[in-house]
PDB file of N, CA and C in Angstrom:
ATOM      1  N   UNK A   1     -11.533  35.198 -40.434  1.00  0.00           N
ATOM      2  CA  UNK A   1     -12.447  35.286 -39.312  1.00  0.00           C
ATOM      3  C   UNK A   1     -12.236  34.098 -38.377  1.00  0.00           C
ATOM      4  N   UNK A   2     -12.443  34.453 -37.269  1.00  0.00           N
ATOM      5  CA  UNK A   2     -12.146  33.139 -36.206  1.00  0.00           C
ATOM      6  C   UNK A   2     -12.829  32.927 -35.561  1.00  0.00           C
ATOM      7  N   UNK A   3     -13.004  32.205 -34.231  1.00  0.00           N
ATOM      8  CA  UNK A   3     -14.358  31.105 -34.287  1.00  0.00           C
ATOM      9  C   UNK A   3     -15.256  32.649 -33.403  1.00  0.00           C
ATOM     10  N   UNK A   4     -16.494  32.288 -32.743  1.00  0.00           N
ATOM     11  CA  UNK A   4     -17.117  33.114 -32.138  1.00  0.00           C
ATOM     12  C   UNK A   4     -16.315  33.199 -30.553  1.00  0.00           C
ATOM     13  N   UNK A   5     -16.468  34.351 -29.714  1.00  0.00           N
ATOM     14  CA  UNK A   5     -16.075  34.336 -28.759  1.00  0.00           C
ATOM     15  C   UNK A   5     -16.846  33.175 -27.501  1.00  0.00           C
ATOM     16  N   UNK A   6     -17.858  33.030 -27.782  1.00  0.00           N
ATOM     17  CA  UNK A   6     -18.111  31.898 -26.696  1.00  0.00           C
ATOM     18  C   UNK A   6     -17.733  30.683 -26.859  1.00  0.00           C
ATOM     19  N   UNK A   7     -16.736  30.181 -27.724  1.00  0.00           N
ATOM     20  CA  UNK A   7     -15.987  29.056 -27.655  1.00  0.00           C
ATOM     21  C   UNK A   7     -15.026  28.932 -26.931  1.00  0.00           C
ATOM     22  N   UNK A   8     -13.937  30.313 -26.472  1.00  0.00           N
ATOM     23  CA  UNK A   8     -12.652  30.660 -26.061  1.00  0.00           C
ATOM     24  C   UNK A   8     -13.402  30.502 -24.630  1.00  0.00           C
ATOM     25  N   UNK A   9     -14.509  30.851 -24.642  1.00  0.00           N
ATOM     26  CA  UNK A   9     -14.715  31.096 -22.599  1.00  0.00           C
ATOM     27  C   UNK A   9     -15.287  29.147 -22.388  1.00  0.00           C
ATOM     28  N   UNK A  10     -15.978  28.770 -23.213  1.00  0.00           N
ATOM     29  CA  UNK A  10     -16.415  27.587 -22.861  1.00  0.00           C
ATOM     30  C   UNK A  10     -15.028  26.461 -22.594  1.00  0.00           C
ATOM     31  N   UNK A  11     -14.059  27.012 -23.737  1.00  0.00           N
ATOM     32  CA  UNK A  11     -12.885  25.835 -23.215  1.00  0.00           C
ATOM     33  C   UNK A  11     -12.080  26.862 -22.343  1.00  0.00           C
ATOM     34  N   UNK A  12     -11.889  27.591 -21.952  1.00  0.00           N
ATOM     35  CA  UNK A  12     -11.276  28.054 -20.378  1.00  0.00           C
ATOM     36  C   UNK A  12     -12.284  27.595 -19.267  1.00  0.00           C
ATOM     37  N   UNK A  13     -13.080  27.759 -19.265  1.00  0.00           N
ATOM     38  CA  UNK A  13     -14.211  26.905 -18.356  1.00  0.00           C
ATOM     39  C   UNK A  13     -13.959  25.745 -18.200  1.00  0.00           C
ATOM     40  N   UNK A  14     -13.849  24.732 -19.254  1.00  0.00           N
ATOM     41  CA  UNK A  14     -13.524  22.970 -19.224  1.00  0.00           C
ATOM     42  C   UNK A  14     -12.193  22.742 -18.614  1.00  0.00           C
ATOM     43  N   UNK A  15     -11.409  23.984 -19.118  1.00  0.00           N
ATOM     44  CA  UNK A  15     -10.035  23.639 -18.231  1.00  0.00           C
ATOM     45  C   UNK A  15     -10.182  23.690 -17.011  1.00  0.00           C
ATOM     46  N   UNK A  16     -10.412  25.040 -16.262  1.00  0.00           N
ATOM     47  CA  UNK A  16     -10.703  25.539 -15.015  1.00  0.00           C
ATOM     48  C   UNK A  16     -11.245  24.744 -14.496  1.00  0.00           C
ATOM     49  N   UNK A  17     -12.394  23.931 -14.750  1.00  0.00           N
ATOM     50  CA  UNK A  17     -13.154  22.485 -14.396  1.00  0.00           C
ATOM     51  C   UNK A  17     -12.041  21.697 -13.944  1.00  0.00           C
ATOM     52  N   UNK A  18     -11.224  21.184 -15.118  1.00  0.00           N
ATOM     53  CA  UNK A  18     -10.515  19.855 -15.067  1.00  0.00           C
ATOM     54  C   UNK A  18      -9.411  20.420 -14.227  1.00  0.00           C
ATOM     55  N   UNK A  19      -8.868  21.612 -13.776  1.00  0.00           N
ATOM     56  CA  UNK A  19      -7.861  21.856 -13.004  1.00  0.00           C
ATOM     57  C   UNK A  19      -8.369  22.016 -11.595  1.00  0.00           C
ATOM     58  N   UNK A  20      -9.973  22.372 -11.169  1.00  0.00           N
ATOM     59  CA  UNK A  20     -10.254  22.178  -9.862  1.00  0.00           C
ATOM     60  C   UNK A  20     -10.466  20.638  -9.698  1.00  0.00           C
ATOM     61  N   UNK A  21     -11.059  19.948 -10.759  1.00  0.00           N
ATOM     62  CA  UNK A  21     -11.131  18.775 -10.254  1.00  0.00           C
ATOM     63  C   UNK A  21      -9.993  17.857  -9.669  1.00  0.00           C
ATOM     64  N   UNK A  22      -8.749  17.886 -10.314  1.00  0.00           N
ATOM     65  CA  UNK A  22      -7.619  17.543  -9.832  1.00  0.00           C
ATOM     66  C   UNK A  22      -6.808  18.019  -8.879  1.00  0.00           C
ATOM     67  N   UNK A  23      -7.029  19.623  -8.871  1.00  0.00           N
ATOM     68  CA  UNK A  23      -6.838  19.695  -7.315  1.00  0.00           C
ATOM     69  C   UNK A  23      -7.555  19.310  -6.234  1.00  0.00           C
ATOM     70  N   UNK A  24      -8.502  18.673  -6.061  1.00  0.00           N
ATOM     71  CA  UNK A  24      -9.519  18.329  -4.874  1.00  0.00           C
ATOM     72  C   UNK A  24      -9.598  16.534  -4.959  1.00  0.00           C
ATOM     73  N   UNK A  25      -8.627  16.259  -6.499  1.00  0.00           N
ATOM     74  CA  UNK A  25      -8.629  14.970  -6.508  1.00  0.00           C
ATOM     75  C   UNK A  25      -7.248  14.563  -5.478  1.00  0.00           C
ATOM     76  N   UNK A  26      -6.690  15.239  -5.894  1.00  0.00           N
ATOM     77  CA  UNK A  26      -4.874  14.804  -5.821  1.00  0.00           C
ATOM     78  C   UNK A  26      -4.734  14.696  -4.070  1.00  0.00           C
ATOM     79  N   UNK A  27      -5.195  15.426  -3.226  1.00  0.00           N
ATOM     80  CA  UNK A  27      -5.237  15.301  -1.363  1.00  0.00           C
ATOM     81  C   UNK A  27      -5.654  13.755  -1.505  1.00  0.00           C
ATOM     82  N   UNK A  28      -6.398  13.236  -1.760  1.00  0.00           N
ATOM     83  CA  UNK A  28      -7.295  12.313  -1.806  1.00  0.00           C
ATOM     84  C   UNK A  28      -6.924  11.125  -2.124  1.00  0.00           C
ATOM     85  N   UNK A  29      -5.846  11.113  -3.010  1.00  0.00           N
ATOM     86  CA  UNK A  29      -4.941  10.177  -3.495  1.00  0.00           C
ATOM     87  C   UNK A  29      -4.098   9.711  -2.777  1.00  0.00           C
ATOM     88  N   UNK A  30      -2.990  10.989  -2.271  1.00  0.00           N
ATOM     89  CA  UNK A  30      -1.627  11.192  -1.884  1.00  0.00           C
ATOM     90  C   UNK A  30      -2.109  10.006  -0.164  1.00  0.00           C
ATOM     91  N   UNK A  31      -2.919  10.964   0.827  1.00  0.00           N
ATOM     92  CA  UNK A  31      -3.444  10.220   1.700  1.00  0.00           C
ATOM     93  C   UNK A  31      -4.221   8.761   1.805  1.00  0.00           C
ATOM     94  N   UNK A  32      -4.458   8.190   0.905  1.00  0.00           N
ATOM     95  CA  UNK A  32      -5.635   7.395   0.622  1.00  0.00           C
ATOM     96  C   UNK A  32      -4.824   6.353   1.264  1.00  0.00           C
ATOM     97  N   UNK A  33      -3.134   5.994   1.313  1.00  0.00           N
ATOM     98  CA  UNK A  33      -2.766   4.795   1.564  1.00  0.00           C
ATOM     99  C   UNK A  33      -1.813   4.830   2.723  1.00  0.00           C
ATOM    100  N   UNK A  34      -1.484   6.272   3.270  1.00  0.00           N
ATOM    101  CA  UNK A  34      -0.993   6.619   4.072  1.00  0.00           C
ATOM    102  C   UNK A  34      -0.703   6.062   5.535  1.00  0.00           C
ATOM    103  N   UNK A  35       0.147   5.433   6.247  1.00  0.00           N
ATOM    104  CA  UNK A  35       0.685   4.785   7.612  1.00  0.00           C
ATOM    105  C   UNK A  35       1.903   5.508   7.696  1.00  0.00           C
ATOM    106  N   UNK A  36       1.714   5.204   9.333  1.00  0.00           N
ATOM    107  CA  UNK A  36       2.609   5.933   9.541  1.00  0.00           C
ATOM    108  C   UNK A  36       3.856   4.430  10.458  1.00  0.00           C
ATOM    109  N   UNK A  37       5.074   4.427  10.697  1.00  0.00           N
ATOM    110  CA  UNK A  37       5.741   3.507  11.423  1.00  0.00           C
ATOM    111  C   UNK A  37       6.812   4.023  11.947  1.00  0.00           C
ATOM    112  N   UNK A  38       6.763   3.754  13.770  1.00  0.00           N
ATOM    113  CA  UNK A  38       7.547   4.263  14.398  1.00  0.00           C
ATOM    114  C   UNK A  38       8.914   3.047  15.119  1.00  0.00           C
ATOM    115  N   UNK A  39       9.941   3.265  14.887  1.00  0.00           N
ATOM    116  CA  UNK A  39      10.758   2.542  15.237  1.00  0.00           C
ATOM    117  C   UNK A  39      11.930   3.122  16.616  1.00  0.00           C
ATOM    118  N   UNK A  40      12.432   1.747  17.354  1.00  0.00           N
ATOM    119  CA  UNK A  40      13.220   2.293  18.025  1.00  0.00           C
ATOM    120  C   UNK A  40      14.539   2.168  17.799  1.00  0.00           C
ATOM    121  N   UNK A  41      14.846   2.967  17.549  1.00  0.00           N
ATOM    122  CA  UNK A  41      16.914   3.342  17.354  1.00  0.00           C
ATOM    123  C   UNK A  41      17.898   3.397  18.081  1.00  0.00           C
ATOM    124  N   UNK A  42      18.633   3.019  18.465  1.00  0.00           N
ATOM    125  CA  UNK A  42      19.271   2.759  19.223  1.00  0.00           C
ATOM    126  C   UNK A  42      20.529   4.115  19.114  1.00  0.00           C
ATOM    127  N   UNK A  43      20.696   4.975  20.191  1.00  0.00           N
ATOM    128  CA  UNK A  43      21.460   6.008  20.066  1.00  0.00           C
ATOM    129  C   UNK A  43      23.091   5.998  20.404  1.00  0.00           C
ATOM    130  N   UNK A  44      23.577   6.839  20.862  1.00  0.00           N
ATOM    131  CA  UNK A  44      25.440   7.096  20.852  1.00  0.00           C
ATOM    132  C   UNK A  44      25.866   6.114  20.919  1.00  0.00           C
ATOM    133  N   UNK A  45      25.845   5.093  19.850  1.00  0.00           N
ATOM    134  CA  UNK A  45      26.306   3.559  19.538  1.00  0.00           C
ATOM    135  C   UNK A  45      26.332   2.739  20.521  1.00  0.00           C
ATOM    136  N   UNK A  46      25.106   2.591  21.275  1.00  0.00           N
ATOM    137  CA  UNK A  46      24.576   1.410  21.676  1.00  0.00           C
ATOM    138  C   UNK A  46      24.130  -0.182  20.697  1.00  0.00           C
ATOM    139  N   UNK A  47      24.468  -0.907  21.390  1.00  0.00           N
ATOM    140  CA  UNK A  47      24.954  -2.383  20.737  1.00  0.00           C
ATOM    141  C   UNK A  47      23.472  -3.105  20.590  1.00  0.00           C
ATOM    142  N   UNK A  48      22.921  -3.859  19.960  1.00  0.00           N
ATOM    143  CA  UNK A  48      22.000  -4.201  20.088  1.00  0.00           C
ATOM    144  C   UNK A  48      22.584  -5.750  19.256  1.00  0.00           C
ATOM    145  N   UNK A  49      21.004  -7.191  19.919  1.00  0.00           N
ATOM    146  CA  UNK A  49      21.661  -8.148  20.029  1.00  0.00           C
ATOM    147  C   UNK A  49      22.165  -8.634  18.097  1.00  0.00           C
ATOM    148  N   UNK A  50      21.446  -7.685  17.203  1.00  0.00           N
ATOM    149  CA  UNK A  50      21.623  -7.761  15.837  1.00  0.00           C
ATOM    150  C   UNK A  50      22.902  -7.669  15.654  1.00  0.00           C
ATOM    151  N   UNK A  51      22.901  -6.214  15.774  1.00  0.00           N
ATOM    152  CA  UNK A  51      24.648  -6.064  15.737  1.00  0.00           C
ATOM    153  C   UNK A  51      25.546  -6.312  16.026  1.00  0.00           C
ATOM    154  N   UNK A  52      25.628  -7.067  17.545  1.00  0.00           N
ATOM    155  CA  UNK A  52      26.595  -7.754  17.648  1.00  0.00           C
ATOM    156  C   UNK A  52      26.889  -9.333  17.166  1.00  0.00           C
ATOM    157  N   UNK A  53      26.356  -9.776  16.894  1.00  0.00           N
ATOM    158  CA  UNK A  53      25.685 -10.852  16.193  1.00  0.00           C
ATOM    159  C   UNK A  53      26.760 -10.881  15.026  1.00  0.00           C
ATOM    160  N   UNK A  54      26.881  -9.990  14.248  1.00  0.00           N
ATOM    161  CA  UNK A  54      27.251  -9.712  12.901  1.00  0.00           C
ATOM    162  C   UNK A  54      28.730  -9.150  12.575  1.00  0.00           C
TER     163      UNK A  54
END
């Protein structure tokens, strides 16, 4: 004999829990430290005073 059926739904429930919670955790994370940095590049091999330098 094996356990009663309201054990099987109570731990699919705890999962389902712990798997929404981490999805609504994880956005939250990923962004939390997020910047952004824009640089200027110098295009069709233009010289800049670094590079020539070197």
């Amino acid at each position: 004999m094996g356990r009663h059926p309201c054990f099987r739904i109570a731990a699919v429930m705890r999962l389902l829990l712990a798997a929404a919670l981490a999805f609504f955790a994880a956005p939250a994370a990923a962004f939390a430290d997020a910047t952004l940095t824009m640089r200027e590049v110098p295009l069709h091999g233009e010289r800049t005073l670094a590079a020539s330098a070197a």
